[in-house]
C-alpha atoms as a PDB file:
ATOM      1  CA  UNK A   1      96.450 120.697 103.435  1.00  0.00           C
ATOM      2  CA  UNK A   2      93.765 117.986 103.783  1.00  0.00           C
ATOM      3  CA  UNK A   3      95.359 116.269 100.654  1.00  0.00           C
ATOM      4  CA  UNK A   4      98.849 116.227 101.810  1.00  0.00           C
ATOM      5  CA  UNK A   5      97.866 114.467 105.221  1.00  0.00           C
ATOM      6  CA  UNK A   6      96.431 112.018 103.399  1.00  0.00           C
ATOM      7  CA  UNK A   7      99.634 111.367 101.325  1.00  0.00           C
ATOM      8  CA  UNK A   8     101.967 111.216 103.944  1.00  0.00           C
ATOM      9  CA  UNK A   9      99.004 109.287 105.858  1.00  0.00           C
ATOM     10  CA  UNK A  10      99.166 106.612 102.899  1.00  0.00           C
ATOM     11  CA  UNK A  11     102.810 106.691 102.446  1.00  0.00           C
ATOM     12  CA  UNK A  12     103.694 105.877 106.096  1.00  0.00           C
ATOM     13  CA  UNK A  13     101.035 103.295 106.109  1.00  0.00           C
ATOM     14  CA  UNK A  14     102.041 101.345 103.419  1.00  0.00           C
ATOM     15  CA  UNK A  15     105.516 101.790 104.712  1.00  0.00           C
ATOM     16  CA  UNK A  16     104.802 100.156 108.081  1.00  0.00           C
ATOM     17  CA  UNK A  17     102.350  97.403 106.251  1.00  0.00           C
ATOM     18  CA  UNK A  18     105.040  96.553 103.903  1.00  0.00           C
ATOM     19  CA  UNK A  19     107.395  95.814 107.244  1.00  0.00           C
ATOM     20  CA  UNK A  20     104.448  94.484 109.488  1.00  0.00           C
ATOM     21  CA  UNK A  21     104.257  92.021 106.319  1.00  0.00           C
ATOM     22  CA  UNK A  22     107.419  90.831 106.068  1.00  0.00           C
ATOM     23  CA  UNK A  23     108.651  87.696 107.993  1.00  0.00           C
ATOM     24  CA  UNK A  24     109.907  87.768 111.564  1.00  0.00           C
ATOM     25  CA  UNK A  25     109.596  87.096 115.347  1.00  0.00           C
ATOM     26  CA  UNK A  26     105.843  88.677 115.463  1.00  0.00           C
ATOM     27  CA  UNK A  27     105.130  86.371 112.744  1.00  0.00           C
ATOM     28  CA  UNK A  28     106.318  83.324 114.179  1.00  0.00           C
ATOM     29  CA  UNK A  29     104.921  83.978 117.624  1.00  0.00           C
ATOM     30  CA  UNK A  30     101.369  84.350 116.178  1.00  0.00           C
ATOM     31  CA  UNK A  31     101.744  81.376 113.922  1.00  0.00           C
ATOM     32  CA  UNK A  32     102.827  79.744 117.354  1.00  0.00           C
ATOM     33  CA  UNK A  33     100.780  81.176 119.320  1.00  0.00           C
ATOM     34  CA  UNK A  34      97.410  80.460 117.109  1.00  0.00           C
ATOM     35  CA  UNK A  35      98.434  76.671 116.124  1.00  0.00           C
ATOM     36  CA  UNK A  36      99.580  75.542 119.937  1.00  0.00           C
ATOM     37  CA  UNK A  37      97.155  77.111 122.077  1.00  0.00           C
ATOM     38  CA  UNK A  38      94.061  78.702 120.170  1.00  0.00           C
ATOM     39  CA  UNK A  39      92.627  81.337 118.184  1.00  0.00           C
ATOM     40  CA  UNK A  40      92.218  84.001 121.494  1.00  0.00           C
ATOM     41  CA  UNK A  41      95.448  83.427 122.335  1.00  0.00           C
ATOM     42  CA  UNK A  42      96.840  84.477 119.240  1.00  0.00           C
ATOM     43  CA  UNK A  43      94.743  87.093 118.728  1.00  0.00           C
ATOM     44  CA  UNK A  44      95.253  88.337 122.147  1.00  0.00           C
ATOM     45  CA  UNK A  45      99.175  88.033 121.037  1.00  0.00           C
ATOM     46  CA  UNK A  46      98.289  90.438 118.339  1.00  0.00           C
ATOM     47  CA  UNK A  47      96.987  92.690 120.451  1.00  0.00           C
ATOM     48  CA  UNK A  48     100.271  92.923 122.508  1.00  0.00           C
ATOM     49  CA  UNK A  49     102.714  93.107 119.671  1.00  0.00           C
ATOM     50  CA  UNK A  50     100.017  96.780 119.087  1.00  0.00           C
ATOM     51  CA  UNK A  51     101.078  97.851 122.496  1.00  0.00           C
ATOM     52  CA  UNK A  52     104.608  97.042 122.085  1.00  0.00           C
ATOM     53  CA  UNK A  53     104.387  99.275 118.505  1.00  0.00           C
ATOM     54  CA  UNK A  54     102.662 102.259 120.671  1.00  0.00           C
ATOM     55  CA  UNK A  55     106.482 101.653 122.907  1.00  0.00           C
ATOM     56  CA  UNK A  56     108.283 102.113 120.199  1.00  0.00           C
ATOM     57  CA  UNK A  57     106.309 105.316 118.877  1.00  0.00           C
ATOM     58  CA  UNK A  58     105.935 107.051 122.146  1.00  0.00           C
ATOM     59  CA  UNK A  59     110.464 107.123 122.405  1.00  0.00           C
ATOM     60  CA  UNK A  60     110.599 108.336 118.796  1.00  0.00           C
ATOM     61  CA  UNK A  61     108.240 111.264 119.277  1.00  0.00           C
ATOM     62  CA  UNK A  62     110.048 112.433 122.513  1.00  0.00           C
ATOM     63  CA  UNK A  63     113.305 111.520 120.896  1.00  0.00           C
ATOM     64  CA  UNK A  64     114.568 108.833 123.439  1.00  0.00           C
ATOM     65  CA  UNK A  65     114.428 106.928 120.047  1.00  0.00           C
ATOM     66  CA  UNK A  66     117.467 108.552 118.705  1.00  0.00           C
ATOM     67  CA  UNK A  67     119.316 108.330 122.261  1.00  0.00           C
ATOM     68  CA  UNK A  68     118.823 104.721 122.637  1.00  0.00           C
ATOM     69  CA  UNK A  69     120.164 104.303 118.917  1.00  0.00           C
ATOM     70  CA  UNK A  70     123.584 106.489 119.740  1.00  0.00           C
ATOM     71  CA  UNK A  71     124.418 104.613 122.844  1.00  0.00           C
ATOM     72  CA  UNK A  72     125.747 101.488 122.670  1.00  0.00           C
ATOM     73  CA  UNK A  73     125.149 100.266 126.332  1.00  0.00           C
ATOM     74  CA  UNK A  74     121.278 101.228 125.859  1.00  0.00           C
ATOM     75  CA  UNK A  75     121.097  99.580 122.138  1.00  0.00           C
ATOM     76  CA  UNK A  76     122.696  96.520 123.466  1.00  0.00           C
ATOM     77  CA  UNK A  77     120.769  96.079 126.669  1.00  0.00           C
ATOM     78  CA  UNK A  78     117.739  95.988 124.388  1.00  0.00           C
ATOM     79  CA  UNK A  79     119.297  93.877 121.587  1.00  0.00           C
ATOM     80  CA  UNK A  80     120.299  91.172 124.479  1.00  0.00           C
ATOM     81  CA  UNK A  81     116.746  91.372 126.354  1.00  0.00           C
ATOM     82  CA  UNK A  82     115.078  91.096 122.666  1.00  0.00           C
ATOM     83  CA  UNK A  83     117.167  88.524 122.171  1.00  0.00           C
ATOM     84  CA  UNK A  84     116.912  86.846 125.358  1.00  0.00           C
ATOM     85  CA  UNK A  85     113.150  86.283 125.501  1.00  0.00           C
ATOM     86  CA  UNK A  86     113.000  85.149 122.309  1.00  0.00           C
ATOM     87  CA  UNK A  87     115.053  82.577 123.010  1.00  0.00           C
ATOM     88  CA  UNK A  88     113.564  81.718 125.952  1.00  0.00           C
ATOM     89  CA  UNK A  89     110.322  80.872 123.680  1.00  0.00           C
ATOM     90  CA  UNK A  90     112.217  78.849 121.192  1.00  0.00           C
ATOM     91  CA  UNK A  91     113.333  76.683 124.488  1.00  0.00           C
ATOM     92  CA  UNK A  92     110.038  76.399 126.044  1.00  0.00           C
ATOM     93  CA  UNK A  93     108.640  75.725 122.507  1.00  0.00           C
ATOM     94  CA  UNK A  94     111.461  72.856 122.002  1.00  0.00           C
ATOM     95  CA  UNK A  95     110.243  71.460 125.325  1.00  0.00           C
ATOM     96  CA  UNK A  96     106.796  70.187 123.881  1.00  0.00           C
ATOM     97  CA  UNK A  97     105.964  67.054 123.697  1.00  0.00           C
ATOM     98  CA  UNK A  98     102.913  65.000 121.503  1.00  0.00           C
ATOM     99  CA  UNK A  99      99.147  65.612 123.272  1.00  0.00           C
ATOM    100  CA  UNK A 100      95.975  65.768 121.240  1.00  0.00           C
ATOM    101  CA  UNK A 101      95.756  69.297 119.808  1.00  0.00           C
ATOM    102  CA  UNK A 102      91.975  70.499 120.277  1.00  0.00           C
ATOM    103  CA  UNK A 103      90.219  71.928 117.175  1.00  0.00           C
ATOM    104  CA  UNK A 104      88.482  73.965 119.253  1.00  0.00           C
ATOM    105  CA  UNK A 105      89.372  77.517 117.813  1.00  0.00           C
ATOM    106  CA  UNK A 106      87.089  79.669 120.326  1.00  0.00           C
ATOM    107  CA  UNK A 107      86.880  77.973 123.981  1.00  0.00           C
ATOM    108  CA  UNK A 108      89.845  77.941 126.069  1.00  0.00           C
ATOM    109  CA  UNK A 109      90.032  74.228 126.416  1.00  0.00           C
ATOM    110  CA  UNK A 110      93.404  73.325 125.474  1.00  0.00           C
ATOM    111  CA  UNK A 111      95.290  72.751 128.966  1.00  0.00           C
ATOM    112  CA  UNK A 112      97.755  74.302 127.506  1.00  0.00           C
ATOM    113  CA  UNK A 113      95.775  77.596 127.530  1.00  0.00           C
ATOM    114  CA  UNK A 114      97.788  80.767 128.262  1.00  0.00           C
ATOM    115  CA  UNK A 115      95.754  83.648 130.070  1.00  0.00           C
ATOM    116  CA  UNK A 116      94.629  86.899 128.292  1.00  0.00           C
ATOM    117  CA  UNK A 117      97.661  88.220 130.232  1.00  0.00           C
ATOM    118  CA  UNK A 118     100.319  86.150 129.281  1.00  0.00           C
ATOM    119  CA  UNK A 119      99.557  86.056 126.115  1.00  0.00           C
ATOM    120  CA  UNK A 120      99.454  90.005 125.596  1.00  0.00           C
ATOM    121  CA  UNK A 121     102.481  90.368 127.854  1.00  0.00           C
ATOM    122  CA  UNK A 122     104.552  87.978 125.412  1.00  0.00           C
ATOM    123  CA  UNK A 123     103.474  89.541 122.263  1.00  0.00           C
ATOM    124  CA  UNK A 124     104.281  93.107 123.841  1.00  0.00           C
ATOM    125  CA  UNK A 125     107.340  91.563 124.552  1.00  0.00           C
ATOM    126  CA  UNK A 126     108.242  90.313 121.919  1.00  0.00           C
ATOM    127  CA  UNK A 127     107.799  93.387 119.649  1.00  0.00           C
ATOM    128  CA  UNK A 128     108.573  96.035 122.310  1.00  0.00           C
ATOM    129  CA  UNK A 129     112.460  94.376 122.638  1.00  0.00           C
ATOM    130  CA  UNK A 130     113.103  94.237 119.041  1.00  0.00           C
ATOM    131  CA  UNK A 131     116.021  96.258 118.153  1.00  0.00           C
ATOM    132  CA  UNK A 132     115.453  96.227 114.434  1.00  0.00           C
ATOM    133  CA  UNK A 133     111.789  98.325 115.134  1.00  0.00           C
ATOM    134  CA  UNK A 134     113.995 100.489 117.069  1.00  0.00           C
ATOM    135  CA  UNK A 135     115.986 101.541 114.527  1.00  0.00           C
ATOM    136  CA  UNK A 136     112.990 100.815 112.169  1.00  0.00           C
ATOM    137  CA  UNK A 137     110.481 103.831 114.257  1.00  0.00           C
ATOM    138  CA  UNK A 138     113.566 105.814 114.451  1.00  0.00           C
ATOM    139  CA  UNK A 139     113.932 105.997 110.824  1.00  0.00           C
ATOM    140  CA  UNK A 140     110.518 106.410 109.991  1.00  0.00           C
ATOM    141  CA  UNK A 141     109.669 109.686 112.284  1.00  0.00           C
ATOM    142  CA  UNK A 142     113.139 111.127 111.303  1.00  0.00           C
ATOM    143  CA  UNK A 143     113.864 110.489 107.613  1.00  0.00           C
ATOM    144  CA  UNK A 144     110.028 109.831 106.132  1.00  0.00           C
ATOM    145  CA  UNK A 145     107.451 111.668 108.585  1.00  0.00           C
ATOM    146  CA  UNK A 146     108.619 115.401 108.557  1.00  0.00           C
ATOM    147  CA  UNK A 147     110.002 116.972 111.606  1.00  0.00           C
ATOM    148  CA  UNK A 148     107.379 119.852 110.644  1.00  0.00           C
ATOM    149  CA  UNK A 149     104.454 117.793 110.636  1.00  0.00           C
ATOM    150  CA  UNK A 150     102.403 118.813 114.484  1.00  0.00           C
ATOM    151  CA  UNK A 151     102.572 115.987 116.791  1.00  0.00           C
ATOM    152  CA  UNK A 152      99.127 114.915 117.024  1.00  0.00           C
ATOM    153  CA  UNK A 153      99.263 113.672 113.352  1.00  0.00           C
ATOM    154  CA  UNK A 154     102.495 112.191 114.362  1.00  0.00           C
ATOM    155  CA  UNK A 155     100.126 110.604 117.013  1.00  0.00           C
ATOM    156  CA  UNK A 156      97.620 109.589 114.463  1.00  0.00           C
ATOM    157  CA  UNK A 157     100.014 107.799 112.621  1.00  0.00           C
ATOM    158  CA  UNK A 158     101.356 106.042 115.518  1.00  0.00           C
ATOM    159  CA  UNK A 159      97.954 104.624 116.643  1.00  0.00           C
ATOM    160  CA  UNK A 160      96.990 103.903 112.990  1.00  0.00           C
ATOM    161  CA  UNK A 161     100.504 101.524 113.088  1.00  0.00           C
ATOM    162  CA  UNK A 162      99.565  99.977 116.187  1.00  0.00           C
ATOM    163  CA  UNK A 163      95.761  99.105 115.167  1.00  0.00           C
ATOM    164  CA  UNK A 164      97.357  97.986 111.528  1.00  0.00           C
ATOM    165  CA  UNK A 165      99.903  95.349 113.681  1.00  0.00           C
ATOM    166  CA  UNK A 166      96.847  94.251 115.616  1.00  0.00           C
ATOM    167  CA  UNK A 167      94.434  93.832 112.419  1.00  0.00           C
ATOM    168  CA  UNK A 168      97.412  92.250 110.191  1.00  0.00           C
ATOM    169  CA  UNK A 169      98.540  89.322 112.879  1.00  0.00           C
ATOM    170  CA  UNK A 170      94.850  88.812 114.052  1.00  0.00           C
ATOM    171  CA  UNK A 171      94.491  87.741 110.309  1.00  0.00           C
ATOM    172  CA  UNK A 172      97.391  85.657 110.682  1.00  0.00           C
ATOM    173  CA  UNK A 173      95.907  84.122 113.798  1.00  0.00           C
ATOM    174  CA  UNK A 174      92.686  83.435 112.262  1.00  0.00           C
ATOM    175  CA  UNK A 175      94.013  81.450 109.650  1.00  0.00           C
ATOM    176  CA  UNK A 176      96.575  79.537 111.791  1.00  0.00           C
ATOM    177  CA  UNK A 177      93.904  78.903 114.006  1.00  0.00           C
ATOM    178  CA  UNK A 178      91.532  77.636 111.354  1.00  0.00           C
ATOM    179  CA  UNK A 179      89.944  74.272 112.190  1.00  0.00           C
ATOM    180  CA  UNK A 180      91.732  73.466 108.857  1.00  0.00           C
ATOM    181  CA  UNK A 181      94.484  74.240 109.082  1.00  0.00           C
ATOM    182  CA  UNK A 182      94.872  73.179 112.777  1.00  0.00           C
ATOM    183  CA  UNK A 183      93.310  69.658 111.752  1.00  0.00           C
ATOM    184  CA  UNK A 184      96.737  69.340 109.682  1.00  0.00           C
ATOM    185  CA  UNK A 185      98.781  70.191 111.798  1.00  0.00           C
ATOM    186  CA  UNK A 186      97.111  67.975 114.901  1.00  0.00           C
ATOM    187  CA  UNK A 187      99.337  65.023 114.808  1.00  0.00           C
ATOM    188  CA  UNK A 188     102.217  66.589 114.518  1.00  0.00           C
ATOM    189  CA  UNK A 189     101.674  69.783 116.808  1.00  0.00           C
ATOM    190  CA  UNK A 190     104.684  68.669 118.862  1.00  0.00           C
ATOM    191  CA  UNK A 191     106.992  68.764 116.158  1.00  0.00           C
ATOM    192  CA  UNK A 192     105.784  72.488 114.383  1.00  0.00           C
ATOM    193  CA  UNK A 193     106.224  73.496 118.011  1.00  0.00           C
ATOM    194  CA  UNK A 194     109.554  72.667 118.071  1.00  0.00           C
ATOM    195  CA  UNK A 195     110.562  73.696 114.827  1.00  0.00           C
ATOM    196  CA  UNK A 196     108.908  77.272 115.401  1.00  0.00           C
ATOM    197  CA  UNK A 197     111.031  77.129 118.804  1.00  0.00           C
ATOM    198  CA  UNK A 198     114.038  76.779 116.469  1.00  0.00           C
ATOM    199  CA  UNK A 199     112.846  79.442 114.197  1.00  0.00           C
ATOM    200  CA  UNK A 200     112.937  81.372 117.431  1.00  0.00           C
ATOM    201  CA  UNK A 201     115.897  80.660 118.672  1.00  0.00           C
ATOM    202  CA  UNK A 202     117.470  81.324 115.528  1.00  0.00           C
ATOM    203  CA  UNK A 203     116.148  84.844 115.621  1.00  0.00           C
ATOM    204  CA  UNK A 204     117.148  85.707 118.786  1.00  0.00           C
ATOM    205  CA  UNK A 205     120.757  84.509 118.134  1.00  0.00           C
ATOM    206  CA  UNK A 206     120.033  86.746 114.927  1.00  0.00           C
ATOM    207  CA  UNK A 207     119.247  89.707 117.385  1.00  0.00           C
ATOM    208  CA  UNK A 208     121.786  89.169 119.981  1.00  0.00           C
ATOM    209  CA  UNK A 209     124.560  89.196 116.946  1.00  0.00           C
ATOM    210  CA  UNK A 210     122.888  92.360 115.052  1.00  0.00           C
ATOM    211  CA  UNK A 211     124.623  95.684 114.684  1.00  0.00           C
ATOM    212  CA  UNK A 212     123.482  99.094 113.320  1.00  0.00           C
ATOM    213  CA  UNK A 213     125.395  99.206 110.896  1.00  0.00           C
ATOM    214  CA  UNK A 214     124.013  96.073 109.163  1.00  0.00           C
END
């Protein structure tokens, strides 16, 4: 018994890494977030994309998951908030304009600053309005995670996806907000900004114009 938990542990782990991994809006908000502002507020991002997984797992194990994905009015709502706020990034983001970048990775110097609130709120945002981990949770507890299995391993695996999201983008935060890697990117902060911003907008428009059925 102990064995199979830890199969099906593994296997939905490395499941959700492999997806937490792979490029998208979380990753270019904590790139973002990490290079314009600072290390905390990236990290702190993290933290709120975790929340917005423990959203997504919470409707999938009461099965408002597999409502939301039937009805077209609720799907879309979500698709054109998602998509919405995302966009509204991008046009802040395109908005910025050349200022000396601090290197400092730890204080909260940079007058550009956002508050531990704002900057969880956006990355809960930001992941809890994503259609595609709608459809993503809704696949995992239905088709890989058996219906069988009791809920409070359902609930462990939830909790282990949201402290994965928050370990995996604080990693990404760290190195964005590297004095490195931010001493690179110093002079032209203004311009990544903007180009992230596009990368934004381009995945909300991405969101707004996805379908189930691709």
């Amino acid at each position: 018994m102990l064995s199979l938990f830890i199969i099906n542990f593994l296997k939905v782990a490395l499941i959700h890494l492999l997806a937490v991994m792979s490029p998208g809006p979380d990753f270019v908000l904590i790139s973002k977030n990490a290079l314009t502002y600072s290390r905390r507020t990236g990290i702190y991002s993290a933290v709120g994309l975790g929340l917005g997984i423990l959203v997504h797992v919470t409707y999938s194990l009461i099965g408002i998951g597999f409502v939301i994905s039937q009805s077209i009015i609720l799907f879309s709502v979500i698709k054109l908030l998602g998509a919405g706020y995302l966009i509204y990034i991008g046009i802040n983001a395109l908005r910025s304009k050349p200022q000396p970048l601090s290197t400092n990775i730890t204080a909260s110097s940079n007058p550009k600053e956002l508050s531990v609130f704002g900057a969880i709120r956006m990355g809960f945002l930001t992941n809890a309005l994503n259609p595609k981990a709608t459809l993503f949770f809704l696949g995992l507890f239905t088709q890989v995670i058996d219906p069988t299995t009791p809920i409070w391993v359902q609930m462990v695996y939830g909790l282990e996806m949201s402290i994965m999201t928050i370990v995996w983008f604080s990693l990404v935060a760290l190195f964005f907000s590297h004095e490195k890697v931010r001493g690179r990117f110093a002079k032209v902060s203004h311009h990544v900004d903007r180009v992230l911003g596009a990368v934004l907008i381009a995945l909300g428009v991405k969101i707004a114009l996805f379908s189930k059925g691709t």
